[in-house]
Protein backbone atom coordinates (compact mmCIF):
# COMPACT_ATOMS: atom_id res chain seq x y z
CA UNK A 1 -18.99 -3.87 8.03
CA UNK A 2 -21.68 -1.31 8.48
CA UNK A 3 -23.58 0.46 6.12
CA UNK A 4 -22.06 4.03 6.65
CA UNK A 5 -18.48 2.34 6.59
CA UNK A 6 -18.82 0.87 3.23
CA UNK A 7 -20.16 4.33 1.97
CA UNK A 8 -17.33 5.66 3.53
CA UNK A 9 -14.81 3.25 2.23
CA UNK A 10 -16.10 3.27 -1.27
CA UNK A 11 -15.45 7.06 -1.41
CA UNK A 12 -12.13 6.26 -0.10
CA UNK A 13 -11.32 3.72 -2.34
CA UNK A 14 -12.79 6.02 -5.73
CA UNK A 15 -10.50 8.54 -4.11
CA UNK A 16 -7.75 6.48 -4.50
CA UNK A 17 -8.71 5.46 -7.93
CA UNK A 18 -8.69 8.89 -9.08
CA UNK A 19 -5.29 10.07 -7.23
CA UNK A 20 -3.86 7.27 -8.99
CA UNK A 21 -4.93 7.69 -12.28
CA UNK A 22 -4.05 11.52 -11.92
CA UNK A 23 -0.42 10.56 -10.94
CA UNK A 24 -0.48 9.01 -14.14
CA UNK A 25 -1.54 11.71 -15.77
CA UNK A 26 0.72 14.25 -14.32
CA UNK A 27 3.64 11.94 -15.69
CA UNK A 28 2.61 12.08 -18.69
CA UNK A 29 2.68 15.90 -18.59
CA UNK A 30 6.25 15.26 -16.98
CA UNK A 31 5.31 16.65 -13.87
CA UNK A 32 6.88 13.63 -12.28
CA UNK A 33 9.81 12.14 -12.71
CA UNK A 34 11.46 8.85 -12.12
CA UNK A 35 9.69 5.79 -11.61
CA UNK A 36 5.94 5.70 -10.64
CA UNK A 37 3.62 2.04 -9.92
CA UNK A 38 0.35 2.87 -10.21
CA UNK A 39 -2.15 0.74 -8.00
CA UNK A 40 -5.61 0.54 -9.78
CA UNK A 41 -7.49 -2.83 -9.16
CA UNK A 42 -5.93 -3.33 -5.86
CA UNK A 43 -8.13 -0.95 -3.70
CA UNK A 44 -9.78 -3.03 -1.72
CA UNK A 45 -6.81 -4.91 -0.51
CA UNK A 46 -5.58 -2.19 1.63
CA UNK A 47 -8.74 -0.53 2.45
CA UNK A 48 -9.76 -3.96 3.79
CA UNK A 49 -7.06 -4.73 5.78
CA UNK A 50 -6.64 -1.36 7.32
CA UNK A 51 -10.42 -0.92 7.89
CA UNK A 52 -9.81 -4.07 10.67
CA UNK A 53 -6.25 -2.52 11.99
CA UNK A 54 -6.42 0.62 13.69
CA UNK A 55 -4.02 2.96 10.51
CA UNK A 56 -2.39 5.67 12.50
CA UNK A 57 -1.71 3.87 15.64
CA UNK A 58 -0.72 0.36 14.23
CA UNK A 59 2.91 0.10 11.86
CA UNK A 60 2.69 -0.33 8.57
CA UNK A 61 5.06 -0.88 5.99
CA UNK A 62 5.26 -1.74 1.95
CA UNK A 63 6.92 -1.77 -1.42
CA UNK A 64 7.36 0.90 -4.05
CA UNK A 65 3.56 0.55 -5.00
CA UNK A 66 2.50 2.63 -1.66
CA UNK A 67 0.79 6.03 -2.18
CA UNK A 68 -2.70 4.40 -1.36
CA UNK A 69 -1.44 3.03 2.18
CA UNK A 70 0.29 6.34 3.07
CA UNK A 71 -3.12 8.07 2.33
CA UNK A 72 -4.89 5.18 3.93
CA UNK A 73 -2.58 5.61 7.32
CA UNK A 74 -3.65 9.26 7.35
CA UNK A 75 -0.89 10.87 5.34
CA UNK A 76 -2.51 14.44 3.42
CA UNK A 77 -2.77 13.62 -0.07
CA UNK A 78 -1.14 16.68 -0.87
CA UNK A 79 1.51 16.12 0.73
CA UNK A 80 1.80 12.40 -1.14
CA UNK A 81 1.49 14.03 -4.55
CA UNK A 82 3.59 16.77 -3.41
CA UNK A 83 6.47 14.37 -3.24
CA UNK A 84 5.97 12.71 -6.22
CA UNK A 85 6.53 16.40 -8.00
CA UNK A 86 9.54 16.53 -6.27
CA UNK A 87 8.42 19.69 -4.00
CA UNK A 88 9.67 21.09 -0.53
CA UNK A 89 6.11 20.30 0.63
CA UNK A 90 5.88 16.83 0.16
CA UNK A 91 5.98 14.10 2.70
CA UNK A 92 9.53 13.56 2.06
CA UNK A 93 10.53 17.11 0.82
CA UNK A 94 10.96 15.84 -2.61
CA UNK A 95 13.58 13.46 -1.82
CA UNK A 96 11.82 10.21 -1.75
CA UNK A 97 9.41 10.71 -5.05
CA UNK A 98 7.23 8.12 -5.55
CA UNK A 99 8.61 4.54 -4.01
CA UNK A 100 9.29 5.86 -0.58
CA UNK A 101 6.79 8.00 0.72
CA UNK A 102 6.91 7.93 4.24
CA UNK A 103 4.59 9.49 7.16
CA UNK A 104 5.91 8.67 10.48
CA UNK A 105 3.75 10.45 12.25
CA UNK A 106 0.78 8.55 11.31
CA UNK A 107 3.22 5.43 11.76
CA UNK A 108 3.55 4.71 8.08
CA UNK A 109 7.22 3.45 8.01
CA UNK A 110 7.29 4.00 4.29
CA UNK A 111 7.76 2.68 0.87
CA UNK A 112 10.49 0.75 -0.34
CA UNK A 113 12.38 0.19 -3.44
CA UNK A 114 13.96 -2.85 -2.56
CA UNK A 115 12.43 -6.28 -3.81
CA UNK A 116 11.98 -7.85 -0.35
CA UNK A 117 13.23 -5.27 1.88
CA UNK A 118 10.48 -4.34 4.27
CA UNK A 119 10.28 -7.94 5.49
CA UNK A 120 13.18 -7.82 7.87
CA UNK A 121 12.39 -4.21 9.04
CA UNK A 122 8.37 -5.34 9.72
CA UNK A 123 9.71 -7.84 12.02
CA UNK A 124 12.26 -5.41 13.90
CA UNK A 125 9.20 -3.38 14.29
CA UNK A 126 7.37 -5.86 15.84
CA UNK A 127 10.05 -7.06 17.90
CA UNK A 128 10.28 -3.50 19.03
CA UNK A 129 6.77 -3.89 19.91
CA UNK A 130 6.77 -6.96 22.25
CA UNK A 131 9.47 -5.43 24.08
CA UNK A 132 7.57 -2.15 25.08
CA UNK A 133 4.23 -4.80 25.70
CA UNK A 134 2.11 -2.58 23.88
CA UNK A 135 -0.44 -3.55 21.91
CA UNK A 136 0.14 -2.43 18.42
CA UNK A 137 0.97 -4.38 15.38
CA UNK A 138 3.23 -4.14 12.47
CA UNK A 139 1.66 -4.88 9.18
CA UNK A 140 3.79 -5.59 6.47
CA UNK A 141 2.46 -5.37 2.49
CA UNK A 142 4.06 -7.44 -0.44
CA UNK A 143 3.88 -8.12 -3.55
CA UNK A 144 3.78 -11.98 -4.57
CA UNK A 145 6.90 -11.87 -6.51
CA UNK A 146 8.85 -10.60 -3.16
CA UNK A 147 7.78 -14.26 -1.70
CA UNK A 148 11.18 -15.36 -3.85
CA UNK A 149 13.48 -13.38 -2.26
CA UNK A 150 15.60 -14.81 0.83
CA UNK A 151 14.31 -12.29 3.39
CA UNK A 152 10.85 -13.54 3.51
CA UNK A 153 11.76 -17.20 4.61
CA UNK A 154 14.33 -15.50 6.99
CA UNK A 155 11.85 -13.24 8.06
CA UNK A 156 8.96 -15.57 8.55
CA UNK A 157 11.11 -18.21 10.63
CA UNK A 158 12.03 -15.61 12.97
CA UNK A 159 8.61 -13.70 13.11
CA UNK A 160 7.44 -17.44 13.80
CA UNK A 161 10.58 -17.87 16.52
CA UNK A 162 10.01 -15.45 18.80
CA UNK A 163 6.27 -15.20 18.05
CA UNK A 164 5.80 -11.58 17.11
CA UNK A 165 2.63 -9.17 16.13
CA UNK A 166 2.77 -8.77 13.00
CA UNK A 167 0.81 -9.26 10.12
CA UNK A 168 1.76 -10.44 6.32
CA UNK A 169 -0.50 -9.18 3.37
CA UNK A 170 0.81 -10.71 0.18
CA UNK A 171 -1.23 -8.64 -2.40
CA UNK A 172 -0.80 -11.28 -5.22
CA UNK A 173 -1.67 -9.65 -8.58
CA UNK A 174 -0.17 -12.27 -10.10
CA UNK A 175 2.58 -10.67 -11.77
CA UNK A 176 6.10 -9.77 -10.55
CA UNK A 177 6.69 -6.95 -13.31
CA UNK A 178 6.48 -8.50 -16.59
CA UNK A 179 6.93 -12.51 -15.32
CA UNK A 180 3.37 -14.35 -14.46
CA UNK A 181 4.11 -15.88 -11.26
CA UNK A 182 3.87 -19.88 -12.19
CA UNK A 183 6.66 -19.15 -14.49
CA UNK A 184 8.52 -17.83 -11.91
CA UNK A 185 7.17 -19.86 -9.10
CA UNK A 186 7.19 -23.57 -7.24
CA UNK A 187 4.05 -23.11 -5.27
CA UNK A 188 1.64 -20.43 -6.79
CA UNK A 189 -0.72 -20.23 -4.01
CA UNK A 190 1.59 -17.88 -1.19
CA UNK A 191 -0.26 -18.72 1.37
CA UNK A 192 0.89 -22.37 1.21
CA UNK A 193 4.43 -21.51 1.65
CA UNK A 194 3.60 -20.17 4.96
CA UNK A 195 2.81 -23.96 6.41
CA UNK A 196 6.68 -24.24 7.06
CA UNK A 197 6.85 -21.54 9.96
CA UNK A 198 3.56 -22.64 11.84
CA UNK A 199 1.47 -20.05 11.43
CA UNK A 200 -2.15 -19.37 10.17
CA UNK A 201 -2.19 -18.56 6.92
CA UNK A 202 -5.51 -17.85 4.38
CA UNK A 203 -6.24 -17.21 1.05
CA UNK A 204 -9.35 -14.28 -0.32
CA UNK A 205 -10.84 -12.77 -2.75
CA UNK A 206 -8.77 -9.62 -2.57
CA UNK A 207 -11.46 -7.86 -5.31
CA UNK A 208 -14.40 -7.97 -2.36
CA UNK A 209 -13.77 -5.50 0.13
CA UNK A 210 -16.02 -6.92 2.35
CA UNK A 211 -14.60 -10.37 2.12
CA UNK A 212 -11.25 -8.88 2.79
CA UNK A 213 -12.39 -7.04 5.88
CA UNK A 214 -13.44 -9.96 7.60
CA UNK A 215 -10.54 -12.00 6.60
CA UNK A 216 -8.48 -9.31 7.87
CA UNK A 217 -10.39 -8.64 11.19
CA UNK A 218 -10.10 -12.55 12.63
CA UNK A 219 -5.61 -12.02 11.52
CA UNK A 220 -5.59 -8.80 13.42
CA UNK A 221 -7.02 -10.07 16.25
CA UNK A 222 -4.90 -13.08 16.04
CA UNK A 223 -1.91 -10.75 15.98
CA UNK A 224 -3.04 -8.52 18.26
CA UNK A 225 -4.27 -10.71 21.19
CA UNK A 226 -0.18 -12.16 20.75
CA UNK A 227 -0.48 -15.62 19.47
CA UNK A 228 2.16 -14.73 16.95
CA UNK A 229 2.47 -13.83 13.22
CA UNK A 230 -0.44 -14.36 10.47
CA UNK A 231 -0.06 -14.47 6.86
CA UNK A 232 -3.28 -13.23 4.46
CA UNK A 233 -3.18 -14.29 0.57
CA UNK A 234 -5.49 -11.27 -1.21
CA UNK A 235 -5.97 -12.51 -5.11
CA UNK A 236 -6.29 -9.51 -6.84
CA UNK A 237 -4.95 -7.30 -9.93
CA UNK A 238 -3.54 -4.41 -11.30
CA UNK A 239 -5.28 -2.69 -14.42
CA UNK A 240 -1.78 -1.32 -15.10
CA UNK A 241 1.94 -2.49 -16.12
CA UNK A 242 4.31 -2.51 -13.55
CA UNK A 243 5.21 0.81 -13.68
CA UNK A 244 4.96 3.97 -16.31
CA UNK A 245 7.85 2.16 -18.50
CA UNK A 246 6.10 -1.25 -18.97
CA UNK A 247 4.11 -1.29 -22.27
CA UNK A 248 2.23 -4.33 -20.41
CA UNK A 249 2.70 -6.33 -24.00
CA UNK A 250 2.73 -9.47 -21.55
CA UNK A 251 -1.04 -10.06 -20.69
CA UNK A 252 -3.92 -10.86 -22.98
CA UNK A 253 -7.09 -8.81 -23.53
CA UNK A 254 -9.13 -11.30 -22.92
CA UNK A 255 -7.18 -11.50 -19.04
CA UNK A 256 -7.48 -7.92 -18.41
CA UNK A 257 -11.32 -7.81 -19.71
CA UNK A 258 -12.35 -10.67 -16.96
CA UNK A 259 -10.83 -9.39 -13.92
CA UNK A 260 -12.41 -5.50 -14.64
CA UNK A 261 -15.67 -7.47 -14.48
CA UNK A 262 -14.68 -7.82 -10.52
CA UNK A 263 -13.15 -4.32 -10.03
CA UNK A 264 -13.33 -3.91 -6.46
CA UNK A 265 -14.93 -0.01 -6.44
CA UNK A 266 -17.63 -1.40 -8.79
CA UNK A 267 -18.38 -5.09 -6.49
CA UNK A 268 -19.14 -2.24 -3.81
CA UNK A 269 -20.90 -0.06 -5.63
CA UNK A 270 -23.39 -2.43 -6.90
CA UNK A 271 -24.12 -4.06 -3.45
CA UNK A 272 -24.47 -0.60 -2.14
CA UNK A 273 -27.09 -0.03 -4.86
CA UNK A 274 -28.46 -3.20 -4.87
CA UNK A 275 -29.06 -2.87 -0.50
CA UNK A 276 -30.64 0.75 -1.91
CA UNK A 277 -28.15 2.62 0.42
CA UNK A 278 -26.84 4.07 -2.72
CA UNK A 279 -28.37 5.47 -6.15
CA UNK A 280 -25.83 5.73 -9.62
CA UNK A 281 -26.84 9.21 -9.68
CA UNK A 282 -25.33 9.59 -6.14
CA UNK A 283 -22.40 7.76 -7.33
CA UNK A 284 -21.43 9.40 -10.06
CA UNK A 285 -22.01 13.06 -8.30
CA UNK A 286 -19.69 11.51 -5.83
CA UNK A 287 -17.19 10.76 -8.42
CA UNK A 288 -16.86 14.03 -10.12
CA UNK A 289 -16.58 15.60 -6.22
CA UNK A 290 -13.72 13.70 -5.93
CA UNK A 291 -12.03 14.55 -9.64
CA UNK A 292 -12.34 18.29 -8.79
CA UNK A 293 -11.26 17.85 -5.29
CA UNK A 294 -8.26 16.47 -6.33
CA UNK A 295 -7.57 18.94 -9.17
CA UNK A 296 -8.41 22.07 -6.84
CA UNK A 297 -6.79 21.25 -4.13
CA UNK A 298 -4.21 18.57 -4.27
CA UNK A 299 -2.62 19.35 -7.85
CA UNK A 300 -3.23 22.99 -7.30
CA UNK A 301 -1.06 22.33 -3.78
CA UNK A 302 1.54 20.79 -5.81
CA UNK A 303 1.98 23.38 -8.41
CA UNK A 304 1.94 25.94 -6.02
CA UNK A 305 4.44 24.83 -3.45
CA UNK A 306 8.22 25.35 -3.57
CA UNK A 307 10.83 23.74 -5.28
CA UNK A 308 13.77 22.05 -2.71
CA UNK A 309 16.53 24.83 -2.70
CA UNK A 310 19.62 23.95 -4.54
CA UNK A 311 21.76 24.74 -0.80
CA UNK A 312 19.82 22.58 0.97
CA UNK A 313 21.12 19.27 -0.91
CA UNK A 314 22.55 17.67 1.49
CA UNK A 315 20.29 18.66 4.60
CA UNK A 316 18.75 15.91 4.96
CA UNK A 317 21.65 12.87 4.27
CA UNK A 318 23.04 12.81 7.67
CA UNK A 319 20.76 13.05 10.91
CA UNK A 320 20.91 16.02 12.76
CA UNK A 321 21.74 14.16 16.32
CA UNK A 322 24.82 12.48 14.64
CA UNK A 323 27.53 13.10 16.69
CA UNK A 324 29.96 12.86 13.42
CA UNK A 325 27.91 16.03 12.14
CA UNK A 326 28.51 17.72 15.29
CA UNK A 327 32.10 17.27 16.00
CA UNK A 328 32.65 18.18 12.24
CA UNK A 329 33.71 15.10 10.71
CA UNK A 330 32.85 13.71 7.10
């Protein structure tokens, strides 16, 4: 990675750190409703991976824990916090809220709710995409706890089948909500259960962006060049519970304390510093850009922007084009 892309993706990934931590904030002032999973700690898995992908021309897809990879794709941050207030001008128009943000212009195919669910629709995508012979890719992010659900096996054999682009990023935090995973799990190292479909499949150090970027870059190209499906294992964490309504009683101080000694922004920062590309001063005048940046314009966005209209509740349930809708039927 060159030098002025890691200063770039450190600001990017401190921006994302501070979005976060300010949709937390705004739910505790009960600005947002409904559920919310917060991704501090993980940063560098996504940055990494997309940094190697090309994010606005490539597909990408992931759970409820998304708002970082919509912003990463290209989606406006306003328009991502926008929906999590519920407004008109948010990337969903206030329907989705937080777990599916979507922006299909910048071909993120959205969040999803459903444990396991974009695993099967990652593989139509790329199915979609050998067909046309382009040469995109779908990327599909998971959590490790979605590993146990039936569509991944059924969704690996058949990515595996009829050798398809696309790309698996298990972002194993090691908990699937409040369970640790080898309570929960046979084989705690995901990337092992991948040696039944025939694939590659590796295991990093999701806390090192840099580590994850070239990781990344060699499965991309792997997927890209079409020898089939590839399968990336990032070991990282999340500094939060699951969501806004898990006290995270679970884990033990002493676990939380060792993995903030390898936050992600800070593994950066340091190098940066230590390479003398970057000085603390410099780094923390960056930071408090970004805080009022996101407090000038995003929030401000948000609390200025509309409120979905009561008569338009049912705009958006049925697609326009549906010939139902236009012959009058319900």
């Amino acid at each position: 990675m060159k030098l002025e892309d890691k200063k770039r993706v450190l600001r990017e990934m401190l921006y994302a750190r501070r979005f976060e931590e300010r949709c937390y904030e705004a739910y505790v002032e009960r600005k947002i409703g409904g559920f919310l999973h917060l991704y501090p700690g993980q940063e560098a898995c996504c940055h990494g991976v997309l940094e190697a992908a090309r994010p606005g021309y490539d597909y990408v897809i992931t759970g409820y824990r998304d708002h970082v990879h919509a912003i990463k794709c290209g989606a406006d941050p306003k328009e991502v916090m926008a929906e999590l207030f519920g407004k008109e001008t948010g990337s969903s128009k206030g329907r989705g809220g937080s777990m599916h943000i979507f922006d299909v212009k910048h071909r993120f195919m959205g969040g999803y709710a459903l444990v396991g669910g974009p695993f099967p629709l990652a593989v139509g995508m790329a199915k979609g995409i050998k067909l046309k012979s382009t040469d995109e890719i779908s990327i599909c992010f998971l959590g490790d706890a979605a590993n146990n659900q039936g569509t991944f096996h059924e969704s690996l054999n058949i990515a595996a089948v009829w050798q398809l682009p696309v790309l698996f990023v298990c972002e194993n935090n090691l908990y699937g909500i409040g369970t640790r995973i080898d309570r929960s799990t046979a084989v705690i190292d995901q990337h092992k259960r991948v040696c039944g479909y025939g694939f590659p499949s590796v295991q990093v150090d999701g806390q090192d962006i840099e580590a994850v970027y070239e990781a990344a870059k060699i499965a991309v190209n792997h997927v890209r060049s079409g020898k089939g499906p590839y399968f990336l294992e990032l070991m990282t964490y999340r500094y939060r519970g699951h969501s806004m309504s898990d006290s995270n009683k679970y884990r033990s101080k002493d676990e939380e304390a060792e993995w903030t000694k390898r936050d992600p922004i800070y593994i950066l920062r340091d190098r940066l510093i230590k390479e003398k590309a970057l000085t603390l001063d410099e780094y923390k005048k960056m930071d408090q850009t970004i805080i009022d940046e996101i407090e000038n314009e995003v929030i401000r966005f948000c609390e200025e922007s509309p409120e979905p209209k009561v008569e338009d509740l049912q705009k958006y349930v049925l697609a326009d084009n549906d010939p139902w809708v236009k012959g009058g039927a319900r």
